[in-house]
C-alpha atoms as a PDB file:
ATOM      1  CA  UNK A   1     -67.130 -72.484 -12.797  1.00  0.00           C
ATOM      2  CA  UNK A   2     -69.428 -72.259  -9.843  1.00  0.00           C
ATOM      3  CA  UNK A   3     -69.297 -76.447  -9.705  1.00  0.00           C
ATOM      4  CA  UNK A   4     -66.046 -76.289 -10.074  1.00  0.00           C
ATOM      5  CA  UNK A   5     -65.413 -74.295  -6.924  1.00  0.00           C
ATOM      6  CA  UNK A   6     -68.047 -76.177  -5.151  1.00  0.00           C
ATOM      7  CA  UNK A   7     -66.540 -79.520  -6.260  1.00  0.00           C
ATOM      8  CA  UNK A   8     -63.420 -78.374  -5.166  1.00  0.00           C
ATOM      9  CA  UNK A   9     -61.120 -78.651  -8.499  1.00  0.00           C
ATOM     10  CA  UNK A  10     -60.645 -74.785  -8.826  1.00  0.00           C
ATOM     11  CA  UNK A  11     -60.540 -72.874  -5.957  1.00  0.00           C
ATOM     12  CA  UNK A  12     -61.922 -69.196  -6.272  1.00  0.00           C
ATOM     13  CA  UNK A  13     -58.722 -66.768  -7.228  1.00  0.00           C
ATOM     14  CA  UNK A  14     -56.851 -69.778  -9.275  1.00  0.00           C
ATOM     15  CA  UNK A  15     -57.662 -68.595 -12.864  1.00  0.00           C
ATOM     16  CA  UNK A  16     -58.397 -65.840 -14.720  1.00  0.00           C
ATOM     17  CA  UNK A  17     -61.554 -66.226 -16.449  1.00  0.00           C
ATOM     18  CA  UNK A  18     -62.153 -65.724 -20.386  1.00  0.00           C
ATOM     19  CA  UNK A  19     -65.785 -65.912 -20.582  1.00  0.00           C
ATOM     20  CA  UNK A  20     -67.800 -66.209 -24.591  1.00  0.00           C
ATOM     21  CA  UNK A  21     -71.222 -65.769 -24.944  1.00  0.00           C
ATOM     22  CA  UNK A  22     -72.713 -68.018 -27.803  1.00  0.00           C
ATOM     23  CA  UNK A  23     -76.002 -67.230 -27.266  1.00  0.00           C
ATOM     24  CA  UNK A  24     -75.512 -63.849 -28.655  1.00  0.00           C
ATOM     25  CA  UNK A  25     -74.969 -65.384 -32.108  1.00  0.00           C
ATOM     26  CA  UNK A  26     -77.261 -65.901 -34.557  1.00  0.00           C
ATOM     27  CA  UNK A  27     -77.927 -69.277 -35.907  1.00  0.00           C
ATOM     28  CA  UNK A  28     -78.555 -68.914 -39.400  1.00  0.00           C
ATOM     29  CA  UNK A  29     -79.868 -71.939 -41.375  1.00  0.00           C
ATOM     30  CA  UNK A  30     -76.257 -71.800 -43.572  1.00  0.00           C
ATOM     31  CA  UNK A  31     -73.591 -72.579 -41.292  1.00  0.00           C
ATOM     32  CA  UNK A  32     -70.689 -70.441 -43.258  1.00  0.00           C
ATOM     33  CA  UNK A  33     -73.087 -67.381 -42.257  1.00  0.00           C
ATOM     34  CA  UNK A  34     -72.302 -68.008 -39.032  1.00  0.00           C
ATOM     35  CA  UNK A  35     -68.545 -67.892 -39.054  1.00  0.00           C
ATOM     36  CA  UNK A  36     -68.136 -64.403 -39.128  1.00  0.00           C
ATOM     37  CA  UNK A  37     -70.399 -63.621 -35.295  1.00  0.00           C
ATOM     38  CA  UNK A  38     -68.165 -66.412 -33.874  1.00  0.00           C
ATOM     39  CA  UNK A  39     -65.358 -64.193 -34.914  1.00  0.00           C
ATOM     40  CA  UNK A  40     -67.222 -61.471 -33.323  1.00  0.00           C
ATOM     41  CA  UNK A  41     -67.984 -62.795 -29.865  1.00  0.00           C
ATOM     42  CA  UNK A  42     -64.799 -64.902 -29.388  1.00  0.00           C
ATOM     43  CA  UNK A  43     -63.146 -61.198 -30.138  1.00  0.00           C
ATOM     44  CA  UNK A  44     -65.805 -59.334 -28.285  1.00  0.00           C
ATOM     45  CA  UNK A  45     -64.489 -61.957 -24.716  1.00  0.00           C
ATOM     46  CA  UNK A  46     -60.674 -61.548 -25.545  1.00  0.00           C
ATOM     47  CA  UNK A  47     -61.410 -57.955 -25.847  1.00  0.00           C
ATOM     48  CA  UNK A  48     -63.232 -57.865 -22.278  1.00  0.00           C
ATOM     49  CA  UNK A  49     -61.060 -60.027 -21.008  1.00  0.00           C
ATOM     50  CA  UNK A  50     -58.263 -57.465 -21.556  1.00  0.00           C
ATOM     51  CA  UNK A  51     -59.771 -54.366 -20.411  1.00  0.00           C
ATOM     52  CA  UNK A  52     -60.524 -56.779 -17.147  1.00  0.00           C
ATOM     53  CA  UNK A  53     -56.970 -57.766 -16.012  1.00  0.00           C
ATOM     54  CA  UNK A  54     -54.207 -55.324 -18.199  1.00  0.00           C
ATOM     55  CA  UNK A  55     -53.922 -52.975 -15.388  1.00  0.00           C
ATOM     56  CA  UNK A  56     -52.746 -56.624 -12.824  1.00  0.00           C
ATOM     57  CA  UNK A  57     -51.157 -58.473 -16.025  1.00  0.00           C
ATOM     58  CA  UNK A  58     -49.318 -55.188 -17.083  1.00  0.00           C
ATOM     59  CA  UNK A  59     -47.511 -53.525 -19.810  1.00  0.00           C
ATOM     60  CA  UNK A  60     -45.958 -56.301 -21.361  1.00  0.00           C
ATOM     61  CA  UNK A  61     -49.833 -58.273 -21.886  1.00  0.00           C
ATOM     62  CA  UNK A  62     -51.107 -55.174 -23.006  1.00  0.00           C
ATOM     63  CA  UNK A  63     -48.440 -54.917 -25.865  1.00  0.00           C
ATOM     64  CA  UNK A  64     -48.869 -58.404 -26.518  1.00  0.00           C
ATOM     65  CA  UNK A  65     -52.082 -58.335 -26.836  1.00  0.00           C
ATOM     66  CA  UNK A  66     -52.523 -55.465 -28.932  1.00  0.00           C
ATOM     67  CA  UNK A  67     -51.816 -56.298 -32.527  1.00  0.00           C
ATOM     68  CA  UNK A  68     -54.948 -59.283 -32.536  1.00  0.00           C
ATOM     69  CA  UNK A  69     -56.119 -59.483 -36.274  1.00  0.00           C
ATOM     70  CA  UNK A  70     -60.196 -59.443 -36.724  1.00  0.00           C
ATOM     71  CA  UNK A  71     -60.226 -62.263 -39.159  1.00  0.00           C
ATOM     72  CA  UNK A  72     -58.044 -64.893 -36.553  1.00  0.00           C
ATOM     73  CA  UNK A  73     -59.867 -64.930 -33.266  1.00  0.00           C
ATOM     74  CA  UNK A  74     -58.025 -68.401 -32.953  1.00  0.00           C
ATOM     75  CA  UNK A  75     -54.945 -66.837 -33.066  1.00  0.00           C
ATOM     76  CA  UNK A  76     -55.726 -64.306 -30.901  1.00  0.00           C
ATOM     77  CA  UNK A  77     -57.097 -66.634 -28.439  1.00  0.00           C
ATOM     78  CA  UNK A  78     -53.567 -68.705 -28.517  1.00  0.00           C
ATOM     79  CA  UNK A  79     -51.993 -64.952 -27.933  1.00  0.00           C
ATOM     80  CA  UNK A  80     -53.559 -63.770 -25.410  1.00  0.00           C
ATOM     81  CA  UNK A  81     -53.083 -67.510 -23.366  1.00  0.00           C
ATOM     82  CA  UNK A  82     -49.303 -67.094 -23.954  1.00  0.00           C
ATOM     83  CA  UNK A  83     -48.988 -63.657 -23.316  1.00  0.00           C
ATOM     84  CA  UNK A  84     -50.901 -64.137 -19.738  1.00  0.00           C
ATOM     85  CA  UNK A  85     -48.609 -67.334 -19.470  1.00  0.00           C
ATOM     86  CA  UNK A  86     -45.790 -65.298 -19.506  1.00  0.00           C
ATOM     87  CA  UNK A  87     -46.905 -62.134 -17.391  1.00  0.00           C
ATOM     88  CA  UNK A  88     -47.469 -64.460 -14.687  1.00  0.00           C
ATOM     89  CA  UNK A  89     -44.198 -66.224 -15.041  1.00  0.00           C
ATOM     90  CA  UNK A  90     -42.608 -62.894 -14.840  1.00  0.00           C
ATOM     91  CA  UNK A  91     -44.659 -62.133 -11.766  1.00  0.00           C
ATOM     92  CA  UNK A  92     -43.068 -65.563  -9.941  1.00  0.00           C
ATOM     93  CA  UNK A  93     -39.592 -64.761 -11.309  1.00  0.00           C
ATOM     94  CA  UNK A  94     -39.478 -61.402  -9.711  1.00  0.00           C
ATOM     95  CA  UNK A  95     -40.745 -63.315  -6.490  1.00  0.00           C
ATOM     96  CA  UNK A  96     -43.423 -60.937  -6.078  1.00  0.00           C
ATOM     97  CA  UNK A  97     -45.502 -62.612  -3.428  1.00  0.00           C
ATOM     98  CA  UNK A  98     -48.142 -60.132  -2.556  1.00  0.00           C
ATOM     99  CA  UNK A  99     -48.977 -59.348  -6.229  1.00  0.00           C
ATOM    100  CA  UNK A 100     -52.850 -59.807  -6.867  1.00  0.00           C
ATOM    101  CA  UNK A 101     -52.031 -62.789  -9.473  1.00  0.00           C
ATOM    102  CA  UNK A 102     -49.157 -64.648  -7.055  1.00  0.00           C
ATOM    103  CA  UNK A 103     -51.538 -67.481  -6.879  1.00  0.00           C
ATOM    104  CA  UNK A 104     -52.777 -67.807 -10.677  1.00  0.00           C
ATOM    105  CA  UNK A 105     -52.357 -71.104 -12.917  1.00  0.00           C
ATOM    106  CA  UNK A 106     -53.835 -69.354 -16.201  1.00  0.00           C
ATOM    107  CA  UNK A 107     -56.517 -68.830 -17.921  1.00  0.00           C
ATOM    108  CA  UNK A 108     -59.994 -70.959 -17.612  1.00  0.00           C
ATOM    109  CA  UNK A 109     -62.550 -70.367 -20.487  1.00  0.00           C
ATOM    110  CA  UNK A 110     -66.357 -70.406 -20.155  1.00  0.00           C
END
């Protein structure tokens, strides 16, 4: 992200940001043993991510995003992405200009 900003394609404030850390998971030598702490972490980021930006995204994300299913972090990735899709949406249809996320495009993933 920081090359990003410095390279001037994002500027700082643009995106929320959904961040995974892979090198928490193990690497075992079978590579279906390793499915299940993907699952873990990719649920462990949407999870942060949440408890980062419900209270600016608001009641609607946080019902949304409630219902994600252990076993389908895929799906709850593409949920949470819509859900913040359309919490900002609503933000720009109620023309609320000096809301913290006024200027947000999405979500960016690291």
């Amino acid at each position: 992200m920081d090359k990003a900003v410095k390279d001037d394609i994002v500027k700082p404030g643009q995106y929320l940001i959904l961040e995974f850390d892979f090198s928490r998971v193990a690497r075992p030598r079978k590579i279906d043993e390793s499915a299940e702490p993907l699952r873990r972490e990719i649920n462990r980021g949407l999870s942060q991510f949440k408890l980062n930006y419900a209270k600016d995204l608001g009641e609607s994300f946080v019902s949304e995003t409630s219902n994600f299913i252990l076993n389908d972090p895929a799906g709850n990735l593409a949920d949470l992405v819509q859900a913040v899709s359309r919490a900002l949406e609503d933000v720009h249809n109620r023309g609320e200009e000096d809301h913290a996320l006024w200027n947000v495009q999405g979500v960016c993933s690291f």
